[in-house]
N, C-alpha and C. Protein backbone atom coordinates (compact mmCIF):
# COMPACT_ATOMS: atom_id res chain seq x y z
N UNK A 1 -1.08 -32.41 -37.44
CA UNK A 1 -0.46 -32.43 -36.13
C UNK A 1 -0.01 -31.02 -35.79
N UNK A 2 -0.82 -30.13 -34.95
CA UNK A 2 -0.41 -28.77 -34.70
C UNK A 2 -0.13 -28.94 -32.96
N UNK A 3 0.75 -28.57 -32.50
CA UNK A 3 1.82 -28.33 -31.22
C UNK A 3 2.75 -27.56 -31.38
N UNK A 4 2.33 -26.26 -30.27
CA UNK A 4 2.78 -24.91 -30.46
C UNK A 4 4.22 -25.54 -29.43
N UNK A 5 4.88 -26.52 -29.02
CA UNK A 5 5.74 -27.24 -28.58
C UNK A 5 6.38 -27.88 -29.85
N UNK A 6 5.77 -28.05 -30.78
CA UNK A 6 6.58 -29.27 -32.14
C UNK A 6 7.76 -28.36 -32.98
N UNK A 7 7.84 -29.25 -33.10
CA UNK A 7 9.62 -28.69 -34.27
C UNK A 7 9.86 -29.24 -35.42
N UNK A 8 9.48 -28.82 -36.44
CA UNK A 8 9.48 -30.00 -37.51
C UNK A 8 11.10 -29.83 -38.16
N UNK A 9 11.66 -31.74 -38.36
CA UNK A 9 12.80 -30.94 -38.88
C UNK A 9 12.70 -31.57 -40.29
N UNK A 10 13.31 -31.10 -41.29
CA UNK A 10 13.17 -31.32 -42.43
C UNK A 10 14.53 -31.90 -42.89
N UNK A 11 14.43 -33.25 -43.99
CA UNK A 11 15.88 -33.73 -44.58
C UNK A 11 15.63 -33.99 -45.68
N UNK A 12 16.50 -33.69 -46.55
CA UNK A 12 16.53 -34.47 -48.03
C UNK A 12 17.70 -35.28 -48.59
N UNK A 13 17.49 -36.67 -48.69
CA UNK A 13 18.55 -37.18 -49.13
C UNK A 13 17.99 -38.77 -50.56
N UNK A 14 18.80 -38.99 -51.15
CA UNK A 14 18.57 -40.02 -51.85
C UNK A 14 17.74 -39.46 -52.94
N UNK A 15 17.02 -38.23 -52.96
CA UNK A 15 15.64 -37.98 -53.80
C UNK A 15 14.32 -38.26 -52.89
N UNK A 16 14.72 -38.17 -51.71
CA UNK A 16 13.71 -38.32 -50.93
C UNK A 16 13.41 -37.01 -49.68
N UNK A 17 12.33 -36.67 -49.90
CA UNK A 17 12.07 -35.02 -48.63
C UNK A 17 11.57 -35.95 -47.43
N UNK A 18 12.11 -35.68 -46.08
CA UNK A 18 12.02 -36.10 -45.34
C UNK A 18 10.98 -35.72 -44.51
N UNK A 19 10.74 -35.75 -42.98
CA UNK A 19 10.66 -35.05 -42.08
C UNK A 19 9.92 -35.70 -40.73
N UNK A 20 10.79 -35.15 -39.78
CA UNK A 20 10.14 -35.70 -37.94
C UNK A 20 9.99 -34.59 -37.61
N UNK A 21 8.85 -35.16 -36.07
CA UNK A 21 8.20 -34.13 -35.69
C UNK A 21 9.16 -34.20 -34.22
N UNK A 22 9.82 -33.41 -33.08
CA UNK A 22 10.42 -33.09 -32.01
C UNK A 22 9.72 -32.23 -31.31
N UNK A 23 10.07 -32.73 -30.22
CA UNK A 23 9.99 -31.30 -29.08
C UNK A 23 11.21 -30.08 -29.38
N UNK A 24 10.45 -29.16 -29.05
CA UNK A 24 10.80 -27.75 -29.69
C UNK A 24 11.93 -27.40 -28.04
N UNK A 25 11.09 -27.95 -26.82
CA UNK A 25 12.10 -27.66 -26.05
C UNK A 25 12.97 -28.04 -25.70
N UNK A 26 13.32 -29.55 -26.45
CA UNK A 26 14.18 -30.67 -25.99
C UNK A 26 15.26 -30.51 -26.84
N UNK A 27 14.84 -30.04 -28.12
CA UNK A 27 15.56 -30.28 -28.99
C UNK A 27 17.24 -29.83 -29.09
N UNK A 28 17.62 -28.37 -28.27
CA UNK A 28 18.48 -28.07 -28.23
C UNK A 28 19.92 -29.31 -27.35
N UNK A 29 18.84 -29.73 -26.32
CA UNK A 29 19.36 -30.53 -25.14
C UNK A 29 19.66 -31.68 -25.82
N UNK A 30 18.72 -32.31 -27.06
CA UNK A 30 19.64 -33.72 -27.90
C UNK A 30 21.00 -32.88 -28.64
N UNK A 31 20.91 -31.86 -29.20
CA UNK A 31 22.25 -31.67 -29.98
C UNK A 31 23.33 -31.89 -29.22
N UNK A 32 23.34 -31.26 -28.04
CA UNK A 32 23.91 -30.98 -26.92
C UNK A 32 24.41 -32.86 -26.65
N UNK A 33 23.77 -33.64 -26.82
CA UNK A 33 23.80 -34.62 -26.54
C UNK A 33 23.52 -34.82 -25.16
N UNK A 34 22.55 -34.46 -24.29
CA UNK A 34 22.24 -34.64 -22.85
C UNK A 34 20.87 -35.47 -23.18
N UNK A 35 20.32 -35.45 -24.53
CA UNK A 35 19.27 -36.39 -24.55
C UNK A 35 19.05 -37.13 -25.46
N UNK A 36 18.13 -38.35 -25.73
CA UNK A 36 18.28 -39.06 -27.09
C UNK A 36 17.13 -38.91 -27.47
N UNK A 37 17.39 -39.20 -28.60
CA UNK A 37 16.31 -38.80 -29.82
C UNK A 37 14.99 -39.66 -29.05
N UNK A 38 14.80 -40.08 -28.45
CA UNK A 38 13.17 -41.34 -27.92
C UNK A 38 13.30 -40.40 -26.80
N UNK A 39 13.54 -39.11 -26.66
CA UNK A 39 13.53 -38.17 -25.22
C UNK A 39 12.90 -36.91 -25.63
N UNK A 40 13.13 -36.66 -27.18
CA UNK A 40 12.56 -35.58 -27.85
C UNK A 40 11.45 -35.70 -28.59
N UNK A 41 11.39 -37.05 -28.87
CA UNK A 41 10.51 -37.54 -30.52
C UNK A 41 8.92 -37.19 -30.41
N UNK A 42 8.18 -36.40 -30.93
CA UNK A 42 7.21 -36.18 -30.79
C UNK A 42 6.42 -37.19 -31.33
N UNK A 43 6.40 -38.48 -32.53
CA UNK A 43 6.07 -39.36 -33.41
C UNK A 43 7.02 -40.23 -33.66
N UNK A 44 6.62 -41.68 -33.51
CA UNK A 44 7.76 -42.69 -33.86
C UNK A 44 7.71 -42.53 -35.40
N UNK A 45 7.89 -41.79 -36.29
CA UNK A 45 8.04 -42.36 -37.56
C UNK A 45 9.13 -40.88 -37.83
N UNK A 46 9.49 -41.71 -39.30
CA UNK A 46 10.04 -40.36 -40.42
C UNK A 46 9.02 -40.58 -41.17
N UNK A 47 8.54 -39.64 -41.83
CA UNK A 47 7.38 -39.29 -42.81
C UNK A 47 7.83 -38.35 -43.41
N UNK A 48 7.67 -38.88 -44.98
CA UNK A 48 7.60 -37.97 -46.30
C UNK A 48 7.36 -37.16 -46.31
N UNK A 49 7.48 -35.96 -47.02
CA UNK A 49 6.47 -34.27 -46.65
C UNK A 49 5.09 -34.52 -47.37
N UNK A 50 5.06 -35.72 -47.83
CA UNK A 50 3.77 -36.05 -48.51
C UNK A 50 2.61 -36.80 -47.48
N UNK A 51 3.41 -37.07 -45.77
CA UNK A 51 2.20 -37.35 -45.08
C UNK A 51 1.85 -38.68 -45.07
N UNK A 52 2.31 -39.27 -46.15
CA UNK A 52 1.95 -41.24 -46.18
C UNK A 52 3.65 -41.19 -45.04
N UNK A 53 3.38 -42.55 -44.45
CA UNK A 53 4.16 -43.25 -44.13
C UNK A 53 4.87 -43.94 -44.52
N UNK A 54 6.79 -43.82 -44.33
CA UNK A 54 7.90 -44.52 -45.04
C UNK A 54 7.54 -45.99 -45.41
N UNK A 55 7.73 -46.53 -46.17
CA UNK A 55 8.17 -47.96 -46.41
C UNK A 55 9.24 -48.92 -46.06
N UNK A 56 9.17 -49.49 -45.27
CA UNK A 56 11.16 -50.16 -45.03
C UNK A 56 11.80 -50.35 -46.13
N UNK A 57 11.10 -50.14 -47.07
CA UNK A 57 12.63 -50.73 -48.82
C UNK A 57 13.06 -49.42 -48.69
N UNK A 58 12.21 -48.39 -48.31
CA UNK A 58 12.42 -46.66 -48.80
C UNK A 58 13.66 -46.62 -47.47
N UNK A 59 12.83 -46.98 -46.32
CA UNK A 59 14.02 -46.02 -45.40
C UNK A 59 15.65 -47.11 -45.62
N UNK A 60 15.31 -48.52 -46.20
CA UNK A 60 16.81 -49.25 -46.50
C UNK A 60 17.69 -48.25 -47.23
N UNK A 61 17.00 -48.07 -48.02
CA UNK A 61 17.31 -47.04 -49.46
C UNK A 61 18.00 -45.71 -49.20
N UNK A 62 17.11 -45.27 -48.19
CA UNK A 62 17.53 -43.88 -47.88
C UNK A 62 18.68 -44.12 -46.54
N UNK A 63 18.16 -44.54 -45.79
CA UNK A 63 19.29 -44.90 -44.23
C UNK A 63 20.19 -45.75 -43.95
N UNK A 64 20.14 -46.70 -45.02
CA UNK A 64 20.54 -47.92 -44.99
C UNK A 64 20.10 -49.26 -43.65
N UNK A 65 19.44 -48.79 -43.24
CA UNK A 65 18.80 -49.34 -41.67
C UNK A 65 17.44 -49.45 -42.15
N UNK A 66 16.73 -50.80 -41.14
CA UNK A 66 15.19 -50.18 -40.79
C UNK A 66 14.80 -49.50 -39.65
N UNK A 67 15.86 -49.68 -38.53
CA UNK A 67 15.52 -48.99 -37.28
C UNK A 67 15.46 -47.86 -37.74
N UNK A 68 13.63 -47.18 -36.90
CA UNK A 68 12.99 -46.26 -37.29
C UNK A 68 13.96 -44.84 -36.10
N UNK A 69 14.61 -45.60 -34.86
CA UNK A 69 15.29 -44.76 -33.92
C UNK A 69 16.69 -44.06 -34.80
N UNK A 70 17.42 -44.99 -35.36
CA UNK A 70 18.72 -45.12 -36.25
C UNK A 70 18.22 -43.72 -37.14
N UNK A 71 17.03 -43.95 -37.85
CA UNK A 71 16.91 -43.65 -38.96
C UNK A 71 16.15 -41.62 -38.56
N UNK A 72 15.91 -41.79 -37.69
CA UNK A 72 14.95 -40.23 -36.90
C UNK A 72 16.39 -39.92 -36.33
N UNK A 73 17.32 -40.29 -35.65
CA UNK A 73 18.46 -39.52 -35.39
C UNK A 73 19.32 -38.89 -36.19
N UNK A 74 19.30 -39.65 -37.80
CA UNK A 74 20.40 -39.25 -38.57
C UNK A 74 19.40 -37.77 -39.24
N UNK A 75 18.44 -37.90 -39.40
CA UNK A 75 17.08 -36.66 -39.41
C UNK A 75 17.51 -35.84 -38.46
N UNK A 76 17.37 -35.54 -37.25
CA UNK A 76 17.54 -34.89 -36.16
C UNK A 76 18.89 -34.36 -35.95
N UNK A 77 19.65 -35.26 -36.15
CA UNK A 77 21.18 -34.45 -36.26
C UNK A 77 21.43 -33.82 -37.67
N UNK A 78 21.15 -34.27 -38.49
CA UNK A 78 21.76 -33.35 -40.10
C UNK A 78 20.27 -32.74 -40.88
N UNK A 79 19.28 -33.09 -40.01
CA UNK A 79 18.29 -32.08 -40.76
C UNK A 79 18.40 -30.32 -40.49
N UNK A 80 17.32 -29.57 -41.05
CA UNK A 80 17.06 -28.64 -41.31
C UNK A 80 15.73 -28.38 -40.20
N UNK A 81 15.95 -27.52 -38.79
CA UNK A 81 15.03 -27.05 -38.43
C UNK A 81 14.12 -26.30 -38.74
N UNK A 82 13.09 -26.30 -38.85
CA UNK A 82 11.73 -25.18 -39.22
C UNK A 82 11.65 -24.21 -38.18
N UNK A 83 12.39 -23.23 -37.74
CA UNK A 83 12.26 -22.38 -36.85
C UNK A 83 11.17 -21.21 -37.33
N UNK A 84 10.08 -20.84 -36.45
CA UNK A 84 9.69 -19.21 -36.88
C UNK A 84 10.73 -18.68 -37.27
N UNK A 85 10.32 -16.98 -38.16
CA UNK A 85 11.49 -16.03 -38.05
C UNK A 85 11.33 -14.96 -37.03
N UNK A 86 10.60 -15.40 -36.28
CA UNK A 86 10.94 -14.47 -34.87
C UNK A 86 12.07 -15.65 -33.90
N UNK A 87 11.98 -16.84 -33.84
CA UNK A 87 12.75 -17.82 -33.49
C UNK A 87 13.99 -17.72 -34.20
N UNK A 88 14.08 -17.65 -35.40
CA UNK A 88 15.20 -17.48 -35.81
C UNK A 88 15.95 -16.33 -35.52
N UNK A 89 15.53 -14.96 -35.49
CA UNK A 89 15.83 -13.97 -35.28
C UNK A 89 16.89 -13.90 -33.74
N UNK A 90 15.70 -14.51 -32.99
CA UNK A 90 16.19 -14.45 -31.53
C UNK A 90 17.89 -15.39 -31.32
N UNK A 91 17.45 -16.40 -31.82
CA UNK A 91 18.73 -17.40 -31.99
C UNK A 91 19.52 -17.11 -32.56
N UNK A 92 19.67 -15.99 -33.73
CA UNK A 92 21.10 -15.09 -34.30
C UNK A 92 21.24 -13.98 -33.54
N UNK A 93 20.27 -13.11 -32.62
CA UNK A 93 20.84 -12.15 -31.86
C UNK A 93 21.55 -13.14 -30.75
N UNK A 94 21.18 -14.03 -30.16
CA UNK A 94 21.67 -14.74 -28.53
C UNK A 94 23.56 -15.04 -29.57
N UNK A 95 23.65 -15.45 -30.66
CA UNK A 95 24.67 -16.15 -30.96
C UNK A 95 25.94 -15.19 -31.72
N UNK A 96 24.90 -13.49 -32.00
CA UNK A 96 26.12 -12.78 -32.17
C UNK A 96 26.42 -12.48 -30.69
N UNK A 97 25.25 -12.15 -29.79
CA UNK A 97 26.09 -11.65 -28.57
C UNK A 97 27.53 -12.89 -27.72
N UNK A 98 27.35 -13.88 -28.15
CA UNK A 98 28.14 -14.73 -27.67
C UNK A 98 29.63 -14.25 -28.42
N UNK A 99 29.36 -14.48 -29.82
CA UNK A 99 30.27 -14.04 -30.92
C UNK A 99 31.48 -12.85 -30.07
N UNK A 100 30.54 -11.86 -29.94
CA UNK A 100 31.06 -10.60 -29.39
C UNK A 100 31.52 -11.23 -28.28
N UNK A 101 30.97 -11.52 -27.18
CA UNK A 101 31.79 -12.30 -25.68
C UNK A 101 33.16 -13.19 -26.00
N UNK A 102 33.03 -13.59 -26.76
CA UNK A 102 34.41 -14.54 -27.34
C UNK A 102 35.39 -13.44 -27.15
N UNK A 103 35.16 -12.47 -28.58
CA UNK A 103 36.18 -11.53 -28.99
C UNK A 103 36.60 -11.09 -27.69
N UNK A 104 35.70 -10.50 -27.23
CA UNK A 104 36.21 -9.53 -26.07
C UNK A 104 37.20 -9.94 -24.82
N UNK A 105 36.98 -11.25 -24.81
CA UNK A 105 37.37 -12.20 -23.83
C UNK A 105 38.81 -12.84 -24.27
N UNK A 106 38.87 -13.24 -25.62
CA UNK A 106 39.97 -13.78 -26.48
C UNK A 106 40.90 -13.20 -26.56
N UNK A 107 40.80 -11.79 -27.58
CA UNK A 107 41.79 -11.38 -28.26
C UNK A 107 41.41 -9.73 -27.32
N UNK A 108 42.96 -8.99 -27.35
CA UNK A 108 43.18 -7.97 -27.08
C UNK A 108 43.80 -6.58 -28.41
N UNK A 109 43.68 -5.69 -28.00
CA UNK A 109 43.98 -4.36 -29.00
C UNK A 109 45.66 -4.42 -28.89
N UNK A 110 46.64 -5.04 -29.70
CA UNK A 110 47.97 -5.01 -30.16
C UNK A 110 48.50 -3.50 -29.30
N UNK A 111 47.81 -2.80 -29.90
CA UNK A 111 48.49 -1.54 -29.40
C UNK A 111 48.80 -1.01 -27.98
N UNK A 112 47.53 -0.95 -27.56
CA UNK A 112 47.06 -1.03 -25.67
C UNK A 112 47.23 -1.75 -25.08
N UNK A 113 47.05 -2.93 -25.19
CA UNK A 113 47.33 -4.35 -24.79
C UNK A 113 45.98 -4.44 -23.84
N UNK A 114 44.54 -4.06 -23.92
CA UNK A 114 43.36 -4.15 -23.28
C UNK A 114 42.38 -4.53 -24.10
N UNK A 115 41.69 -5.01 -23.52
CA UNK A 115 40.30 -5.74 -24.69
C UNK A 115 39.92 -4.62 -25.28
N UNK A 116 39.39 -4.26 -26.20
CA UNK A 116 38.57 -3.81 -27.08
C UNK A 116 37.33 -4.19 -26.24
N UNK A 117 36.41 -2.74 -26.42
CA UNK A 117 35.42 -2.95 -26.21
C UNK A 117 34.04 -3.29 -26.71
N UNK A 118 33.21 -3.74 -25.94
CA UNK A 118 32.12 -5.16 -27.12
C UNK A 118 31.31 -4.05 -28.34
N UNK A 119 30.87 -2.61 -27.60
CA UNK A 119 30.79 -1.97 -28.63
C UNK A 119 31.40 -1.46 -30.02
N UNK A 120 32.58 -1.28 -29.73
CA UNK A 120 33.96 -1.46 -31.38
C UNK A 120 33.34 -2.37 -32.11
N UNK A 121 33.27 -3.41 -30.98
CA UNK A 121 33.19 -4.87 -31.72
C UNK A 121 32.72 -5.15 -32.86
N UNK A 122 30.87 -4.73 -31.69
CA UNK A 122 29.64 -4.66 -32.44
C UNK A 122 29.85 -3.97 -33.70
N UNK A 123 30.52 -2.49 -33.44
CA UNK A 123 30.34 -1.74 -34.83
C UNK A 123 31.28 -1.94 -35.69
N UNK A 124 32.15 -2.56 -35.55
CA UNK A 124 33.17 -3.30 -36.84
C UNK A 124 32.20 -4.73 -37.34
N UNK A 125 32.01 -5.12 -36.57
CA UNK A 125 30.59 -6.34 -37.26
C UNK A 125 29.99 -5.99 -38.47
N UNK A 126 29.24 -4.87 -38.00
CA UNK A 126 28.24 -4.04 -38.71
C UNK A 126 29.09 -3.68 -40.20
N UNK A 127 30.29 -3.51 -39.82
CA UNK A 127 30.83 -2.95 -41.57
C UNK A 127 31.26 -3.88 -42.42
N UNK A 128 31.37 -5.37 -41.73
CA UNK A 128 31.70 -6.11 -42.38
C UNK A 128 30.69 -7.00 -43.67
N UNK A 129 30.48 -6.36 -45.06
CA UNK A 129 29.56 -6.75 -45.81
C UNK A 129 29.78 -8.38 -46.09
N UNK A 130 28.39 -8.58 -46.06
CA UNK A 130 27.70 -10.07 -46.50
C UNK A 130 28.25 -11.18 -44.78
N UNK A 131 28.14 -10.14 -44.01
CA UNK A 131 28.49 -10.90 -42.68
C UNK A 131 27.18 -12.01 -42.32
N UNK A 132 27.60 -13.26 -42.26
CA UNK A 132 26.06 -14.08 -41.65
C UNK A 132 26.31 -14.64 -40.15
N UNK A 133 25.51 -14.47 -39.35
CA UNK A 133 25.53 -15.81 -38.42
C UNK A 133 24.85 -16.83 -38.48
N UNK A 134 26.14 -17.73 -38.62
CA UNK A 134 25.66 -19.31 -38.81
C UNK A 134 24.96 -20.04 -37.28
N UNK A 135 23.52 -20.31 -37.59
CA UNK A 135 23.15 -21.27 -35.87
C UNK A 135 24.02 -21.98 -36.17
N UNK A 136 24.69 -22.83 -37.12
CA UNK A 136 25.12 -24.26 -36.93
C UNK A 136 26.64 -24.77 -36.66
N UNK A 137 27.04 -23.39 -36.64
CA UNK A 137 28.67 -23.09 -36.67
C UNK A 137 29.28 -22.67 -35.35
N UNK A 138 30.32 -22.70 -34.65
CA UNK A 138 30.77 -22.82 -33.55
C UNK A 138 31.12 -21.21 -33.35
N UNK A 139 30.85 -20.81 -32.26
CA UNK A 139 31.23 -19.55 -31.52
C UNK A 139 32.06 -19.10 -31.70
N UNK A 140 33.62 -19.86 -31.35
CA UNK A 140 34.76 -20.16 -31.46
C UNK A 140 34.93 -19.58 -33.06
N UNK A 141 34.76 -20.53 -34.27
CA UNK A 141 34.98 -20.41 -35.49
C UNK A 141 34.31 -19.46 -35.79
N UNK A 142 33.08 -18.94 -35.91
CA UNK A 142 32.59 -17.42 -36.13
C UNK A 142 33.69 -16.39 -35.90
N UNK A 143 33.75 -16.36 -34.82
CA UNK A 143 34.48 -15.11 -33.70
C UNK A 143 35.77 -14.73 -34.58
N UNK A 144 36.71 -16.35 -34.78
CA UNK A 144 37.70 -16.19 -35.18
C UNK A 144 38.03 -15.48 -36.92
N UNK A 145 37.12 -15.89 -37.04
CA UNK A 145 37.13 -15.79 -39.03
C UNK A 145 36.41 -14.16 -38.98
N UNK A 146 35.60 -13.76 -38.08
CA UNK A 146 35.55 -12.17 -38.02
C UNK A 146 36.78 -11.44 -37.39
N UNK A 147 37.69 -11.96 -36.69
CA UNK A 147 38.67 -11.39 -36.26
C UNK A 147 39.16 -11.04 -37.33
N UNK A 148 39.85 -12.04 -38.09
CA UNK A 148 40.44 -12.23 -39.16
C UNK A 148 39.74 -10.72 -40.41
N UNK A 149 38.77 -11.16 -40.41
CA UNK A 149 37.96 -9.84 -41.57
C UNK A 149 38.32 -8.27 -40.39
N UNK A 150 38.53 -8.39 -39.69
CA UNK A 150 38.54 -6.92 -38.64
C UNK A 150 39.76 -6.49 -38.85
N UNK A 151 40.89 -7.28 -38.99
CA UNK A 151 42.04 -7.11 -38.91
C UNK A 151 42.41 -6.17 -39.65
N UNK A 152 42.00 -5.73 -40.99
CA UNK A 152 42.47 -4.84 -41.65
C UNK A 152 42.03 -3.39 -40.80
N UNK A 153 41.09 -3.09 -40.05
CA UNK A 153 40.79 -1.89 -39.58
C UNK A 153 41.28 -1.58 -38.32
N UNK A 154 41.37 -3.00 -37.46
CA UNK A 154 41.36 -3.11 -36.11
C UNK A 154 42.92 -4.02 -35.56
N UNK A 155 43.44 -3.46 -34.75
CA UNK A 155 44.42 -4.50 -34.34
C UNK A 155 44.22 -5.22 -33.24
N UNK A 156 44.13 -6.96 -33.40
CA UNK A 156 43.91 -7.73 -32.25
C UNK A 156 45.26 -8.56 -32.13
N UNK A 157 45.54 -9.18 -30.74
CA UNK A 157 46.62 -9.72 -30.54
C UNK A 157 45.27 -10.89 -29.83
N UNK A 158 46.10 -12.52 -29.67
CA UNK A 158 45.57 -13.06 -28.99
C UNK A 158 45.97 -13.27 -27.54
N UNK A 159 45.04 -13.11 -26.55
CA UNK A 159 45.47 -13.03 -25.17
C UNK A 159 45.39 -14.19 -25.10
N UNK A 160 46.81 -14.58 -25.12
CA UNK A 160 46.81 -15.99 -24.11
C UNK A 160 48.27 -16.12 -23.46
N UNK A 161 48.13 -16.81 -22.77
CA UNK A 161 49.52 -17.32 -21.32
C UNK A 161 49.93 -18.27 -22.09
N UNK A 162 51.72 -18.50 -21.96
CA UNK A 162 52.30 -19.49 -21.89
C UNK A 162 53.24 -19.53 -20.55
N UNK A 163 53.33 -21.43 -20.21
CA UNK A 163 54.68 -21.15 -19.29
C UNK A 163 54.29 -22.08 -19.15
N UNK A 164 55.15 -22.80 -18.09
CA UNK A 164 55.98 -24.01 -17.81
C UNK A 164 55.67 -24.76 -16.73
N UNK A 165 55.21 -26.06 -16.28
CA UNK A 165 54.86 -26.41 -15.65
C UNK A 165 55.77 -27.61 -15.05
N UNK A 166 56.86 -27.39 -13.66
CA UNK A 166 57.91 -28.17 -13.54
C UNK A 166 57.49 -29.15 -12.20
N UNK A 167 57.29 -30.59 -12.48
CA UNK A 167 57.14 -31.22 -11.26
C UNK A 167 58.58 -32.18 -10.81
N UNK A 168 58.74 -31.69 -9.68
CA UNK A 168 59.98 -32.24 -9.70
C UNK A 168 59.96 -33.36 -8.54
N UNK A 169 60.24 -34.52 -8.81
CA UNK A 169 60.06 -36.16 -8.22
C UNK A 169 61.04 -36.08 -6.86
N UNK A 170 60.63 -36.50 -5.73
CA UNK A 170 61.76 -36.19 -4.58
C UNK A 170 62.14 -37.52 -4.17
């Protein structure tokens, strides 16, 4: 099955290698939850990496279900995408630049009291050894846990408002 559209995702659980075939363009839009898995599914089945077709004792075993929908969603949400590494590549540059948009937007320079600019940013990134971006990890939680590693070089305060909101009943 070759479709320069397909997405294979890969799972292993029970002692068993999984894998469904998806749309490559949909796929972001089910995580997202704007679509369901019978909106993406390129093949009604889960299939072995061995190519035969599941057994219902196997997928009881493995999913605890026979629904083949039940059983391709829990695949689709906790599997392992097969991305190219030019795909992959692209999807860790789009997700540090977000990374960086957080910071810049979030937290301010203690001292100045003005954002830091996305270039600092970038190049305090850069010094931070064994730095990864996670696709699967939240913007938010990235951003923050590099703040945190910056802190020793860099001073951030977090920009945010408080105050009081008084409704008074007449």
């Amino acid at each position: 099955m070759s479709n320069p559209n397909q997405l294979i995702i890969k799972y292993a659980k029970a002692g068993h290698k999984l894998q469904i075939f998806v749309d490559k363009s949909k796929y972001n839009e089910f995580k997202e939850g704007k679509k369901s898995i019978r909106d993406i599914s390129l093949l009604d089945a889960v299939m072995p990496e061995s190519e035969e077709k599941m057994s219902e004792e196997t997928l009881m075993a493995v999913f605890g279900t026979t629904d083949i929908w039940k059983c391709m969603e829990e695949v689709a949400t906790h599997g392992d995408p097969q991305y190219t590494v030019q795909e992959r590549r692209e999807m860790t540059d789009k997700k540090r630049k977000q990374i960086v948009e957080y910071i810049v937007k979030t937290y301010i320079d203690g001292k100045t009291g003005l954002p830091h600019p996305a270039t600092r940013i970038e190049n305090g990134m850069n010094t931070i050894k064994g730095l990864k971006i996670d696709l699967n990890v939240s913007v938010i939680r990235q951003g923050d846990d590099i703040v945190n590693k910056l802190k020793t070089t860099m001073s951030f305060v977090k920009n945010e408002t408080h105050g009081y909101l008084y409704i008074g009943l007449a």
